[in-house]
PDB file of N, CA and C in Angstrom:
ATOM      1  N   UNK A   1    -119.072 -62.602 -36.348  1.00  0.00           N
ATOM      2  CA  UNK A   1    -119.840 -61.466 -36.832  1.00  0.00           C
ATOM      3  C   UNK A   1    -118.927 -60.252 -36.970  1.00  0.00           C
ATOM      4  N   UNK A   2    -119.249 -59.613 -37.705  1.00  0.00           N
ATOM      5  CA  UNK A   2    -118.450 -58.128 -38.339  1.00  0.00           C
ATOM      6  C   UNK A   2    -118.866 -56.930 -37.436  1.00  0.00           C
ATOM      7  N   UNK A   3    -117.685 -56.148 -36.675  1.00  0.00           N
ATOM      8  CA  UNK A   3    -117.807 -55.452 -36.056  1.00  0.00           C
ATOM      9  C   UNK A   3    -117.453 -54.322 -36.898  1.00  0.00           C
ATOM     10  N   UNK A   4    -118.055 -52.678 -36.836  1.00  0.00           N
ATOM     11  CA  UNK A   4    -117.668 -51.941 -37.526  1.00  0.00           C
ATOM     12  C   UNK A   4    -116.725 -51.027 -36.968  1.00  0.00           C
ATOM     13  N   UNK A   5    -116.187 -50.529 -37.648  1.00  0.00           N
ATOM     14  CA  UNK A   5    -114.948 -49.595 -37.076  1.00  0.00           C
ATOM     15  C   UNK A   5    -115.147 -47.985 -37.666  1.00  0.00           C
ATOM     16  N   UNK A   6    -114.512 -47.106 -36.819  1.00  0.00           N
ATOM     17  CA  UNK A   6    -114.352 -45.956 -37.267  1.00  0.00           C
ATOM     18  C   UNK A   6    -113.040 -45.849 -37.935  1.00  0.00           C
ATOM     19  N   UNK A   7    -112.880 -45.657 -39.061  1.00  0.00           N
ATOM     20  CA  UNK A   7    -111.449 -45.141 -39.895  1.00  0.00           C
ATOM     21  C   UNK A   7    -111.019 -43.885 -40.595  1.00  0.00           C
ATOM     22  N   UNK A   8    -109.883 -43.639 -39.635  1.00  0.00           N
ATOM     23  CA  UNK A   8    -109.761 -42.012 -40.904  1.00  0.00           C
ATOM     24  C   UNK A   8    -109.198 -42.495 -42.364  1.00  0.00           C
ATOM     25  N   UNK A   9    -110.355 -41.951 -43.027  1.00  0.00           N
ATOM     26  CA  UNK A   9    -110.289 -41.763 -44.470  1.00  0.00           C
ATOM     27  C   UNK A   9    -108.925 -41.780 -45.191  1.00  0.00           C
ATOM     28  N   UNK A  10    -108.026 -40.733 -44.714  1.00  0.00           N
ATOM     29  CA  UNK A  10    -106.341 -40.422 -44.923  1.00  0.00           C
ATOM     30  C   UNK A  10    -105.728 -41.899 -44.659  1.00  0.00           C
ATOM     31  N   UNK A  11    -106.295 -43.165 -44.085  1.00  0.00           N
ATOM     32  CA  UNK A  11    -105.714 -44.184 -43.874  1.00  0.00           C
ATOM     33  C   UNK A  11    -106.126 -45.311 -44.300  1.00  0.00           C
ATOM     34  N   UNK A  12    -106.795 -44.821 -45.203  1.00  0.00           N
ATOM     35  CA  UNK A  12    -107.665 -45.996 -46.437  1.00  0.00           C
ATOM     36  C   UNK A  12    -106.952 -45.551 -48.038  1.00  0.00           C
ATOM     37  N   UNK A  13    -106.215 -46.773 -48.708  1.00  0.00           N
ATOM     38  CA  UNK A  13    -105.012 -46.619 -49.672  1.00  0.00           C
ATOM     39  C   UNK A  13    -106.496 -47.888 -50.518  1.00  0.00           C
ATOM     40  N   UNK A  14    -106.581 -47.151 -51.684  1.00  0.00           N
ATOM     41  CA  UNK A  14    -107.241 -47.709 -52.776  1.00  0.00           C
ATOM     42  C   UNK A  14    -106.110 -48.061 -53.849  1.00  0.00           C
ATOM     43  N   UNK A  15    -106.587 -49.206 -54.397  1.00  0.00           N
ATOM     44  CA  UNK A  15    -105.549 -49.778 -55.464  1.00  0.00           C
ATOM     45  C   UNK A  15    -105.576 -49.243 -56.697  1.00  0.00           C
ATOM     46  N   UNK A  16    -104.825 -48.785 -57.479  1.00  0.00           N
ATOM     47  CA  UNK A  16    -105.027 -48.352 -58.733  1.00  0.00           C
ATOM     48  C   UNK A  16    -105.810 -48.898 -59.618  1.00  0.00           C
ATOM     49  N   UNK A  17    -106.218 -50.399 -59.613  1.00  0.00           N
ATOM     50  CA  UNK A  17    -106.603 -50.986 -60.502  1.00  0.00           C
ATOM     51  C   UNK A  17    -108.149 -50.364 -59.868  1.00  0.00           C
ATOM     52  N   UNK A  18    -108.891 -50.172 -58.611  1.00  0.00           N
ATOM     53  CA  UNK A  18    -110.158 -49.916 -58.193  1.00  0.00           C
ATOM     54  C   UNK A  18    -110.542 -48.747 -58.506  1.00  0.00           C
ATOM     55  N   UNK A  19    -109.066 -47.612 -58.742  1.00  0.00           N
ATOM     56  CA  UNK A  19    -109.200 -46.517 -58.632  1.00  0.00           C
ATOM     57  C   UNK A  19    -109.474 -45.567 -60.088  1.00  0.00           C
ATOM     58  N   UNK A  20    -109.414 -46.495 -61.305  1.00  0.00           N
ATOM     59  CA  UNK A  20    -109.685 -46.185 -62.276  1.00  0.00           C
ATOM     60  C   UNK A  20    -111.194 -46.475 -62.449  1.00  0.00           C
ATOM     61  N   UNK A  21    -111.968 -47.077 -61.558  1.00  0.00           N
ATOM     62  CA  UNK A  21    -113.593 -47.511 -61.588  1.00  0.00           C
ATOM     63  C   UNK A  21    -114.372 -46.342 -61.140  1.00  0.00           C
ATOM     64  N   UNK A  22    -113.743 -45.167 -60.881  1.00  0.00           N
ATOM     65  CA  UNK A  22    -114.776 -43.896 -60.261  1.00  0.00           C
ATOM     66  C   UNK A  22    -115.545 -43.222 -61.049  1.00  0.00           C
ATOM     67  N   UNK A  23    -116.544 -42.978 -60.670  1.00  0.00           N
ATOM     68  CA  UNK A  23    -118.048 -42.399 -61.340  1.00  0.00           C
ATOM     69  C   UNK A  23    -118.067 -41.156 -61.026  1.00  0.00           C
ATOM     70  N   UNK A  24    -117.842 -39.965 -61.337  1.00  0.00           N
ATOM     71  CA  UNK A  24    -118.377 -38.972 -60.542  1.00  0.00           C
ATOM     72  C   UNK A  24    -119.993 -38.975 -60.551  1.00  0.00           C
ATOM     73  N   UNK A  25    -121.027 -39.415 -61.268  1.00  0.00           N
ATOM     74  CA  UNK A  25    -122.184 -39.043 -61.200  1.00  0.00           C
ATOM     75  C   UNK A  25    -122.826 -40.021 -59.433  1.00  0.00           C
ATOM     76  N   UNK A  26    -122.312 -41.211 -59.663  1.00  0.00           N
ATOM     77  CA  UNK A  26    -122.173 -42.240 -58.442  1.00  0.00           C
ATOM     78  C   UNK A  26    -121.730 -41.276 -57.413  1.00  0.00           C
ATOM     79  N   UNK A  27    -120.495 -40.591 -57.473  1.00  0.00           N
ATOM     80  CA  UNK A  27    -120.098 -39.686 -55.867  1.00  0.00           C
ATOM     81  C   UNK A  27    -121.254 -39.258 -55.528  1.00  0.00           C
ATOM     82  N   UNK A  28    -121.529 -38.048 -56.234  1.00  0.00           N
ATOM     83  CA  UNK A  28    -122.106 -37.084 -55.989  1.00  0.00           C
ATOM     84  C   UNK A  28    -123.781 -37.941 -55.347  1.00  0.00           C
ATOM     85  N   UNK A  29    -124.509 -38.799 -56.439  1.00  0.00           N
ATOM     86  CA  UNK A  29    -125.434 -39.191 -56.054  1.00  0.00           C
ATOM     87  C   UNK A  29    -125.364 -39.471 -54.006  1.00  0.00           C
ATOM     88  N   UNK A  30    -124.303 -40.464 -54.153  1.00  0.00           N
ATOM     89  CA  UNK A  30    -123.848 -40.827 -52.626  1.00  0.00           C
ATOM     90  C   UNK A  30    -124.126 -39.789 -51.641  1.00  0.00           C
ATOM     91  N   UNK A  31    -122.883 -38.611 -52.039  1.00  0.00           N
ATOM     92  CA  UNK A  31    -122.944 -37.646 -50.938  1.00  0.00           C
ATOM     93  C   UNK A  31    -124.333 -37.193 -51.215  1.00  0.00           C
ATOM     94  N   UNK A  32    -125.046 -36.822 -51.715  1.00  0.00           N
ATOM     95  CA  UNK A  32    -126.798 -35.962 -51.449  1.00  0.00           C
ATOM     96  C   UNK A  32    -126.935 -36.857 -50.596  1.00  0.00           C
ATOM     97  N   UNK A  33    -127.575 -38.804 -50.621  1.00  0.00           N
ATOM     98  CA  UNK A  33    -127.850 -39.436 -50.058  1.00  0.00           C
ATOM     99  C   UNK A  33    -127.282 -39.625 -48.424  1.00  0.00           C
ATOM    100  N   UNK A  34    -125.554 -38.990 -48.452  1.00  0.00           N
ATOM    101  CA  UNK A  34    -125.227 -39.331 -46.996  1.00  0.00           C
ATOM    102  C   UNK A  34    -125.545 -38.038 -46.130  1.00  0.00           C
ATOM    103  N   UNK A  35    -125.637 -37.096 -46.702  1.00  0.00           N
ATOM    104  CA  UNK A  35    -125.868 -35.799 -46.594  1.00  0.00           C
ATOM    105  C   UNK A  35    -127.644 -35.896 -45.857  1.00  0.00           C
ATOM    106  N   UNK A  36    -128.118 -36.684 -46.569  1.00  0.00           N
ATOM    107  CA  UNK A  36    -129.486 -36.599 -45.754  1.00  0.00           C
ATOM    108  C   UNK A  36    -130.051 -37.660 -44.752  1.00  0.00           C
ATOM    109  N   UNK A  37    -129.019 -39.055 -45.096  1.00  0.00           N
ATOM    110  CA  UNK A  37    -129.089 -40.343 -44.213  1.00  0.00           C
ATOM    111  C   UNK A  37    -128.070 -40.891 -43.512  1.00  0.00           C
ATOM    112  N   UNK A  38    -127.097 -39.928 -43.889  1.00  0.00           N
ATOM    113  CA  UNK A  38    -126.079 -40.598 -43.366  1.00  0.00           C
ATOM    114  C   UNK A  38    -125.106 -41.975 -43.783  1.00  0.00           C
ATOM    115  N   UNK A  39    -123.948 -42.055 -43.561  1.00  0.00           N
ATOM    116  CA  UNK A  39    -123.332 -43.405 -43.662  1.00  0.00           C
ATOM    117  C   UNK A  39    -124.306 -44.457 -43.697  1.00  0.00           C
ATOM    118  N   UNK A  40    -125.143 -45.480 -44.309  1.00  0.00           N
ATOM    119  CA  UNK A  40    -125.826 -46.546 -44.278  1.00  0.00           C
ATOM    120  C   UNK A  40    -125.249 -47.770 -44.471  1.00  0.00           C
ATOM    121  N   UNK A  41    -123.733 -47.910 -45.528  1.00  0.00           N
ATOM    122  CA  UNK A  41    -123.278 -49.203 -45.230  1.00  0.00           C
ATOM    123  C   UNK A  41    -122.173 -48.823 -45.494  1.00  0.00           C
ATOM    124  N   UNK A  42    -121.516 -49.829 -44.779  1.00  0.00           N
ATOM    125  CA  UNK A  42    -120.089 -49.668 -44.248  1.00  0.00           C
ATOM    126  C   UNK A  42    -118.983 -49.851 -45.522  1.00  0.00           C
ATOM    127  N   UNK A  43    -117.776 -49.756 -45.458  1.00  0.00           N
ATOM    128  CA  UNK A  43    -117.156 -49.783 -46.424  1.00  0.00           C
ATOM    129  C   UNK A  43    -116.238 -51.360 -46.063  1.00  0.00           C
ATOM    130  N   UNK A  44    -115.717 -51.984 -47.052  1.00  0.00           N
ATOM    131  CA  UNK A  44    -114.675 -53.169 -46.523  1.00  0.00           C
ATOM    132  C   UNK A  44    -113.301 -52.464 -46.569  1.00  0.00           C
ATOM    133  N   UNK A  45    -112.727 -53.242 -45.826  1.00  0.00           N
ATOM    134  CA  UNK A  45    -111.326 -52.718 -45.864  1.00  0.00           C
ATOM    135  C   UNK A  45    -110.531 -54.107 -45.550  1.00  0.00           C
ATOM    136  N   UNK A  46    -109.412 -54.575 -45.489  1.00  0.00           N
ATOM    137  CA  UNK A  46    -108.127 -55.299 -44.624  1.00  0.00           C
ATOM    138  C   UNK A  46    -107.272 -54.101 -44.218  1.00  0.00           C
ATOM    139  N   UNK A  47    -106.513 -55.235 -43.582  1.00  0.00           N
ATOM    140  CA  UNK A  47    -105.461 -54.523 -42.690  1.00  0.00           C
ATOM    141  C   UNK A  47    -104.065 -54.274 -43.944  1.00  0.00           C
ATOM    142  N   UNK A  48    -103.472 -53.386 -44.067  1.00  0.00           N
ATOM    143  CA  UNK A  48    -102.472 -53.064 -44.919  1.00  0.00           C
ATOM    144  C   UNK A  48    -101.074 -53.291 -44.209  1.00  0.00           C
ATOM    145  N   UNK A  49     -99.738 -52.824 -44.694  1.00  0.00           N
ATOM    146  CA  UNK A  49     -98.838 -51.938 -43.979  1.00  0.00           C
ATOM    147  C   UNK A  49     -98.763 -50.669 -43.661  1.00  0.00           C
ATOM    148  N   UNK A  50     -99.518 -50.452 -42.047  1.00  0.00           N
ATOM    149  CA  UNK A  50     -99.795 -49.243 -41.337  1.00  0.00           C
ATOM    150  C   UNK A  50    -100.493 -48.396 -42.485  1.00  0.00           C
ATOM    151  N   UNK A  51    -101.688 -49.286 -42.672  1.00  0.00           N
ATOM    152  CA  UNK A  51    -102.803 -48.016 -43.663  1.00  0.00           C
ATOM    153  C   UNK A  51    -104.121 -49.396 -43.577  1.00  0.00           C
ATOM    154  N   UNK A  52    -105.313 -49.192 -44.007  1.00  0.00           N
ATOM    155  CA  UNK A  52    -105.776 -49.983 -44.466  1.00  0.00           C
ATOM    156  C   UNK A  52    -105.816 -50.079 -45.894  1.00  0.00           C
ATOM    157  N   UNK A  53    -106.332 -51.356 -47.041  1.00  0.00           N
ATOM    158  CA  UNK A  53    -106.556 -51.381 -47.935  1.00  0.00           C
ATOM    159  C   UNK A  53    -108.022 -51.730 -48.253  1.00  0.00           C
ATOM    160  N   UNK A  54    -108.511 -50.355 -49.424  1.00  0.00           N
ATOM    161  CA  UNK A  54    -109.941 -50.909 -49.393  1.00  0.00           C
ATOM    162  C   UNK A  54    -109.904 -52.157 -50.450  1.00  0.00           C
ATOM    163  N   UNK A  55    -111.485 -53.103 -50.272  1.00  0.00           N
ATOM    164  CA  UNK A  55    -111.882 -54.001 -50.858  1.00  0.00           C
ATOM    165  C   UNK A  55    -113.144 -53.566 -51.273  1.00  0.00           C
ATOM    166  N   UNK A  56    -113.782 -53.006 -50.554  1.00  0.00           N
ATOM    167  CA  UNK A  56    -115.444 -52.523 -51.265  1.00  0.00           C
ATOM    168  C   UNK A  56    -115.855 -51.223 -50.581  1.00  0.00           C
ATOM    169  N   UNK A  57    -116.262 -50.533 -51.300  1.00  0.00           N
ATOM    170  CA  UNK A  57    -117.048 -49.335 -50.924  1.00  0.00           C
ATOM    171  C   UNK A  57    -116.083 -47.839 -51.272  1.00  0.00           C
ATOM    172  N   UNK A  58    -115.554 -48.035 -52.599  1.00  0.00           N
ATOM    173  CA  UNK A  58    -114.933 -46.519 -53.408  1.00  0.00           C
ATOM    174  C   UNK A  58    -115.656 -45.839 -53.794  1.00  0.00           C
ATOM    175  N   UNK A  59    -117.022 -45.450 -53.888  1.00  0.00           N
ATOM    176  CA  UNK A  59    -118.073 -44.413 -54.360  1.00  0.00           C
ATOM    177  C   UNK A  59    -118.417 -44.149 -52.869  1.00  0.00           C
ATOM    178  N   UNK A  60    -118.030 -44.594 -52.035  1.00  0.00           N
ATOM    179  CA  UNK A  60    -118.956 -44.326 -50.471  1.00  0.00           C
ATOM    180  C   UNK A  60    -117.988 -43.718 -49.809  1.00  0.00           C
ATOM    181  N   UNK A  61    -116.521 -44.370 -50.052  1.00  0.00           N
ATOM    182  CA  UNK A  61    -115.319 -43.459 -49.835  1.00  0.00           C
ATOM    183  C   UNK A  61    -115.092 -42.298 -49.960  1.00  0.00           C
ATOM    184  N   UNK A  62    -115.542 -42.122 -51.372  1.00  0.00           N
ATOM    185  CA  UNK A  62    -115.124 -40.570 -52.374  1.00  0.00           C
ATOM    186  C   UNK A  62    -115.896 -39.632 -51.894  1.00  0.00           C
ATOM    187  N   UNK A  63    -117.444 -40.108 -51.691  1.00  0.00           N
ATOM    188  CA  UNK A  63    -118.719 -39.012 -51.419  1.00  0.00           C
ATOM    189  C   UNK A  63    -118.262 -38.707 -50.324  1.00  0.00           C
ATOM    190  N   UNK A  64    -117.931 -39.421 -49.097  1.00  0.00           N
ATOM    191  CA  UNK A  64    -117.496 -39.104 -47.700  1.00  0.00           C
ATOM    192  C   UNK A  64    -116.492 -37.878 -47.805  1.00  0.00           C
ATOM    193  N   UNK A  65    -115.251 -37.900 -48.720  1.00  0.00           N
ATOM    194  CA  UNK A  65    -114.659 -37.439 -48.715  1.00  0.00           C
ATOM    195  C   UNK A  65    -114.549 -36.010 -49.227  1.00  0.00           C
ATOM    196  N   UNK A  66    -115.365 -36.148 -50.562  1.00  0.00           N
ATOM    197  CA  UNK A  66    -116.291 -35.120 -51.536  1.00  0.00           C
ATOM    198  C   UNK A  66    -116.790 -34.025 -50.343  1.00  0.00           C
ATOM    199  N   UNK A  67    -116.980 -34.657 -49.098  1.00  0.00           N
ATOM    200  CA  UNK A  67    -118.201 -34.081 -48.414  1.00  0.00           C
ATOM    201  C   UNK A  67    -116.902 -33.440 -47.172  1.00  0.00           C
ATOM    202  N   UNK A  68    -116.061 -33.415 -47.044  1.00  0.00           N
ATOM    203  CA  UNK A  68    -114.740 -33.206 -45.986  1.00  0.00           C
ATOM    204  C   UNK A  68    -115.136 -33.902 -44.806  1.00  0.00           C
ATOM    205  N   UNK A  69    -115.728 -35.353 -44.707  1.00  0.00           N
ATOM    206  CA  UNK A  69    -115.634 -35.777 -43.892  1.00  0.00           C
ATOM    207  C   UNK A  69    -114.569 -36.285 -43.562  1.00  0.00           C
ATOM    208  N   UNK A  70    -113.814 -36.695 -42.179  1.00  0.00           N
ATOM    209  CA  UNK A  70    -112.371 -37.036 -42.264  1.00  0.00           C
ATOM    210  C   UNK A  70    -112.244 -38.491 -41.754  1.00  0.00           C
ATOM    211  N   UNK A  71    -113.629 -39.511 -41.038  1.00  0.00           N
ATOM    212  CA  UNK A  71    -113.554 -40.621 -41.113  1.00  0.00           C
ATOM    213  C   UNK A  71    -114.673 -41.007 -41.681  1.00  0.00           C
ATOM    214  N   UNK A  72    -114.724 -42.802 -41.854  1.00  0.00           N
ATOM    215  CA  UNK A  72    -115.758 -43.341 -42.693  1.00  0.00           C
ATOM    216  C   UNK A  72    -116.027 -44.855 -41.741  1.00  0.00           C
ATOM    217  N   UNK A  73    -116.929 -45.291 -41.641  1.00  0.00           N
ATOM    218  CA  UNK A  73    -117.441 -46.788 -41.315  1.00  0.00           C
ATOM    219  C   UNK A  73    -117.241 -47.643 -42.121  1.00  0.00           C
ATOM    220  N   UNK A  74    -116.490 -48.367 -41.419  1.00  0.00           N
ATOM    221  CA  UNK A  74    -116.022 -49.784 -42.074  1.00  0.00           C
ATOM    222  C   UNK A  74    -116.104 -51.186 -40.988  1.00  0.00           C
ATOM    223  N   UNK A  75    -115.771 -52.314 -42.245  1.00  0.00           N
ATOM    224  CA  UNK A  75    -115.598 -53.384 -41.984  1.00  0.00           C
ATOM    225  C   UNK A  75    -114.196 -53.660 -41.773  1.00  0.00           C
ATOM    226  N   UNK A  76    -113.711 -54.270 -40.927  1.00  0.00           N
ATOM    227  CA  UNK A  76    -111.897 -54.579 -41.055  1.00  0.00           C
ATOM    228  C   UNK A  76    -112.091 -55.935 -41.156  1.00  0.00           C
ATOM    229  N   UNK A  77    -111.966 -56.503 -42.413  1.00  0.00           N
ATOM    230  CA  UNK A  77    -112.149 -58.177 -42.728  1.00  0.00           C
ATOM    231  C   UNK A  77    -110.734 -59.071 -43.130  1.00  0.00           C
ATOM    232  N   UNK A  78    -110.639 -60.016 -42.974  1.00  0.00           N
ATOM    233  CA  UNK A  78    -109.251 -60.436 -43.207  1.00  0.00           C
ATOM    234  C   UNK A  78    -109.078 -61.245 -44.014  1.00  0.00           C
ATOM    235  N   UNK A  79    -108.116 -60.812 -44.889  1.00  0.00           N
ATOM    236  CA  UNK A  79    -107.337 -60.969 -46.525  1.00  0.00           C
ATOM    237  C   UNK A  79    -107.008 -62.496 -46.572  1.00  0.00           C
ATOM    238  N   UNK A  80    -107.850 -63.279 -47.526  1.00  0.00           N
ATOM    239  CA  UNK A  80    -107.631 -64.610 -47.853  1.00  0.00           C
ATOM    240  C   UNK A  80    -106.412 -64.571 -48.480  1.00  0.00           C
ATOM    241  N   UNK A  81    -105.707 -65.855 -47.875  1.00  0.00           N
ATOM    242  CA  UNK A  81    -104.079 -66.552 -48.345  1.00  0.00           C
ATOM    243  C   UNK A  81    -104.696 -67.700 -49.188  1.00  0.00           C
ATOM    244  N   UNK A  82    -104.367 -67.414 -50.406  1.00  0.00           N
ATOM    245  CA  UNK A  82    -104.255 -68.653 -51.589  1.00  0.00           C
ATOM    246  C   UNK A  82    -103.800 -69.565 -51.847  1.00  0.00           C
TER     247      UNK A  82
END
């Protein structure tokens, strides 16, 4: 089972290819929503070199961040070998 973690934000490295997928209308929606409920689902991440790398949750990232929060809830899940 998936335990969640606290992560500072500054240590979550998004890939360029994810990072061209941003919405601003999606942020913003987010932050109102975390702004009144709070974090509700966690973000994915793996383990990087000394950073994490996200896998899911870049609109939940951004709003967090949008919002100067300085950590975010996550998943730390581990990176399938092919």
């Amino acid at each position: 089972m998936l335990r969640t973690h606290t992560l500072p934000i500054d240590e979550v490295y998004v890939p360029v290819k994810r990072a061209k997928t941003l919405e601003a209308g999606k942020v913003e929606a987010l932050a109102n929503d975390i702004l009144e409920n709070g974090q509700t689902t966690p973000i994915r991440v793996r383990q990087g070199k000394g950073r994490y790398v996200l896998i899911e949750g870049y609109h939940r990232l951004e709003a967090l961040r949008a919002l100067g929060e300085e950590t975010v809830t996550g998943f730390v899940v581990q990176a399938r070998l092919h």
